[in-house]
Protein backbone atom coordinates (compact mmCIF):
# COMPACT_ATOMS: atom_id res chain seq x y z
CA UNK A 1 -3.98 0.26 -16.37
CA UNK A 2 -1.09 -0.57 -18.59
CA UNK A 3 0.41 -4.07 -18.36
CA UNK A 4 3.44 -3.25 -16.98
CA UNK A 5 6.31 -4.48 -14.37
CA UNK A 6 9.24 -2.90 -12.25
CA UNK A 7 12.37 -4.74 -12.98
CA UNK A 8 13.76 -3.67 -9.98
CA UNK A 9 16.69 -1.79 -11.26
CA UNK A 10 14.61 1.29 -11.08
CA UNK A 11 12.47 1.01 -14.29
CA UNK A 12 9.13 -0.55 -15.50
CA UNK A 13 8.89 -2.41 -18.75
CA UNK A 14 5.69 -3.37 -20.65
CA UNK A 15 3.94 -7.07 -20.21
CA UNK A 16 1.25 -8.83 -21.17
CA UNK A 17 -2.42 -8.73 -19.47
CA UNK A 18 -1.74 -8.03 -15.47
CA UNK A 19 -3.11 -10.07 -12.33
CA UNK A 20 -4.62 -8.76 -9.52
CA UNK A 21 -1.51 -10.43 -8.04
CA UNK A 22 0.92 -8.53 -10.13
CA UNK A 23 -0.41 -5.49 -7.89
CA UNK A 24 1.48 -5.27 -4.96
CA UNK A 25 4.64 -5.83 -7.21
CA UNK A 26 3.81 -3.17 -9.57
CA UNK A 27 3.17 -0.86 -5.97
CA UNK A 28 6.34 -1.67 -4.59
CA UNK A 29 8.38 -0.51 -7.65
CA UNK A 30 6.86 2.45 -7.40
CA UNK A 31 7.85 2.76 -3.39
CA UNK A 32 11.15 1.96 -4.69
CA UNK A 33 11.39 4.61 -7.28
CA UNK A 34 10.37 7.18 -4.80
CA UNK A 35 12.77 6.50 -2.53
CA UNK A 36 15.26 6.06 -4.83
CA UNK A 37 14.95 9.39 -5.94
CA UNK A 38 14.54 11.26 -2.38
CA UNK A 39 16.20 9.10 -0.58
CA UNK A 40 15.38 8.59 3.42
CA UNK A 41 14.38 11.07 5.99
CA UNK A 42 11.64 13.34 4.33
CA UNK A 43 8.02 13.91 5.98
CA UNK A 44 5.14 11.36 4.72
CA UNK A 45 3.89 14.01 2.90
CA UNK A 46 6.57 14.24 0.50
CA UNK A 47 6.90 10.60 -0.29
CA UNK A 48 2.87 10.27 -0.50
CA UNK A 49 2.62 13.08 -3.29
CA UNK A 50 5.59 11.34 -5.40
CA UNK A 51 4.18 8.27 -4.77
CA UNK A 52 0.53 9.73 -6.02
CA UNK A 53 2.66 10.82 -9.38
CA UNK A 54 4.13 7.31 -9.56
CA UNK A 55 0.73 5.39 -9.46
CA UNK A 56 -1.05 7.78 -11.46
CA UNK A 57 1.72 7.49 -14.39
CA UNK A 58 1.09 3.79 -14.11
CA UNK A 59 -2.66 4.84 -14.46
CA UNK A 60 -3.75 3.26 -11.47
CA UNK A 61 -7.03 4.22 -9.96
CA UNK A 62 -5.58 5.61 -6.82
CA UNK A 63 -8.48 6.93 -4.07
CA UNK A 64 -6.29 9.15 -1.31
CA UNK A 65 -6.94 9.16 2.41
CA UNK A 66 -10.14 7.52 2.42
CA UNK A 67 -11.95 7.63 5.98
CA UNK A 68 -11.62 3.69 7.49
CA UNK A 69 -15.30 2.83 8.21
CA UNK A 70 -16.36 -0.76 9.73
CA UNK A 71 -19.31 -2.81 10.62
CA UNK A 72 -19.91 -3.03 14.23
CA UNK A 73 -22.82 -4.98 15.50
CA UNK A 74 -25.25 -4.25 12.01
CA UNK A 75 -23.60 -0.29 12.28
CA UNK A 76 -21.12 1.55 10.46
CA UNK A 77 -18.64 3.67 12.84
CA UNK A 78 -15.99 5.85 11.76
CA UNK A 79 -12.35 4.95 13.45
CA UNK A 80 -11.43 8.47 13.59
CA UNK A 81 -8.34 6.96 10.78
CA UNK A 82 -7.68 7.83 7.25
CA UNK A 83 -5.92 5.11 4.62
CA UNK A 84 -3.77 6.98 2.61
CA UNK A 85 -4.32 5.00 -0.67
CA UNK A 86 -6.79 2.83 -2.09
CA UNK A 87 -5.12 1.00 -5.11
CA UNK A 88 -7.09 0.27 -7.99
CA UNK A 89 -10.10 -0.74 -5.41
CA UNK A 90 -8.12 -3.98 -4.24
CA UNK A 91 -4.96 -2.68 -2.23
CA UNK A 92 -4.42 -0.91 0.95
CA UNK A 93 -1.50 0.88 0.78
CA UNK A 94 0.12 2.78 3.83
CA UNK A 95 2.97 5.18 4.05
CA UNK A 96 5.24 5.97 6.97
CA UNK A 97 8.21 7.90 7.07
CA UNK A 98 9.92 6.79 11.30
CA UNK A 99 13.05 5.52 12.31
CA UNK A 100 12.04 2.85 14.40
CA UNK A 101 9.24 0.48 13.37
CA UNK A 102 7.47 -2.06 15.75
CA UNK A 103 5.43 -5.38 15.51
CA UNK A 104 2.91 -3.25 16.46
CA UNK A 105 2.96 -0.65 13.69
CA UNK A 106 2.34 -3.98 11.57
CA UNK A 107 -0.13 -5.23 13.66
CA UNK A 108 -2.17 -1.58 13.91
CA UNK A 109 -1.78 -2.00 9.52
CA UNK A 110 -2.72 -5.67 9.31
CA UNK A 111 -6.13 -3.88 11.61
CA UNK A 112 -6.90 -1.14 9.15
CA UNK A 113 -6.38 -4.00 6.05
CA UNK A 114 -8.93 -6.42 7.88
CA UNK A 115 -11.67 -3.33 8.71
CA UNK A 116 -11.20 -2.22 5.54
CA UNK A 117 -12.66 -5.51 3.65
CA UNK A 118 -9.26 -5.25 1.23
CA UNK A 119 -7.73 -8.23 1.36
CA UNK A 120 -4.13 -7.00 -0.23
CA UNK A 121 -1.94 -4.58 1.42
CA UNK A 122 1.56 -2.93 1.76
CA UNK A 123 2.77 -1.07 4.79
CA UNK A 124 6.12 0.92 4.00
CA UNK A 125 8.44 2.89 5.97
CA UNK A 126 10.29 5.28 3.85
CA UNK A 127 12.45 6.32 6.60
CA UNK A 128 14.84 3.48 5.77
CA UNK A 129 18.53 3.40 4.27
CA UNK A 130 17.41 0.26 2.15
CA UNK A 131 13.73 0.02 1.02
CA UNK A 132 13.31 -3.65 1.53
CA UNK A 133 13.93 -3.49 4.78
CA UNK A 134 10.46 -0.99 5.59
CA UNK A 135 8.48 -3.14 3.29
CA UNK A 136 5.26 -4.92 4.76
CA UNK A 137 3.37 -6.81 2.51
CA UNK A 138 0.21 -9.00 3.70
CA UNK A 139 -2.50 -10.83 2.35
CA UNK A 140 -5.64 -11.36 4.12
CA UNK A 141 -6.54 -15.39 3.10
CA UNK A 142 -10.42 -15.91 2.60
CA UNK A 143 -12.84 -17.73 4.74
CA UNK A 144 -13.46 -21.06 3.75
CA UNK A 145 -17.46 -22.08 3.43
CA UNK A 146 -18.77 -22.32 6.70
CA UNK A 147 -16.12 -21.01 8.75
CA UNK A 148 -17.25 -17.89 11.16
């Protein structure tokens, strides 16, 4: 991937050698671009093939609605759920396009992020006037030695 940023006023500008934890920045720009372009009120669709265009021209290795499988008691079961990207192997990112969000859309995300064994993700509602405001960003923190 090149080592690049969003500045936030709508552009992305070259930088030096990029951090896993420059990822979820570098996602949200391109959320932001997206919707600065279309706007709100389109189908998820729409905003998840610009936003496929976006990651791809920040050559990203972006997997598309990947099944959610888990480990239940030693099996693997299906949750009958598809993530709709896979960033660059490390982040789980989400689309939605409603008008009214709950704790428990968050919640239901924060699920799929655990199951998935990610430990970055980004939930965001396009169906917003300002994007900030349908941004969900989590990180999953890591287990310490010896805790279950």
């Amino acid at each position: 991937m090149r080592n690049v940023f969003f500045d936030g006023g709508g552009n992305f500008v070259q930088l030096g050698g990029m951090e896993d934890a420059d990822l979820p920045h570098l996602v949200i720009g391109a959320c932001m671009k997206v919707h600065q372009a279309l706007g709100p009120g389109l189908s998820p669709q729409a905003y998840r093939e610009c936003l496929a265009m976006e990651l791809r021209d920040l050559e990203m290795d972006v997997e598309r609605d990947r099944p959610l499988t888990f480990d239940y008691r030693g099996r693997t079961m299906e949750a009958g759920v598809r993530l709709d990207f896979i960033v660059n192997g490390l982040l789980l990112l989400q689309t939605a396009s409603q008008p009214q969000t709950t704790e428990l859309d968050k919640e239901r995300f924060e699920s799929f992020l655990r199951l998935s064994g990610l430990k970055m993700g980004v939930w965001v509602n396009f169906d917003v006037t300002t994007l900030r405001k349908g941004i969900h960003r989590v990180t999953l923190k890591r287990k310490a030695a010896g805790e279950t």
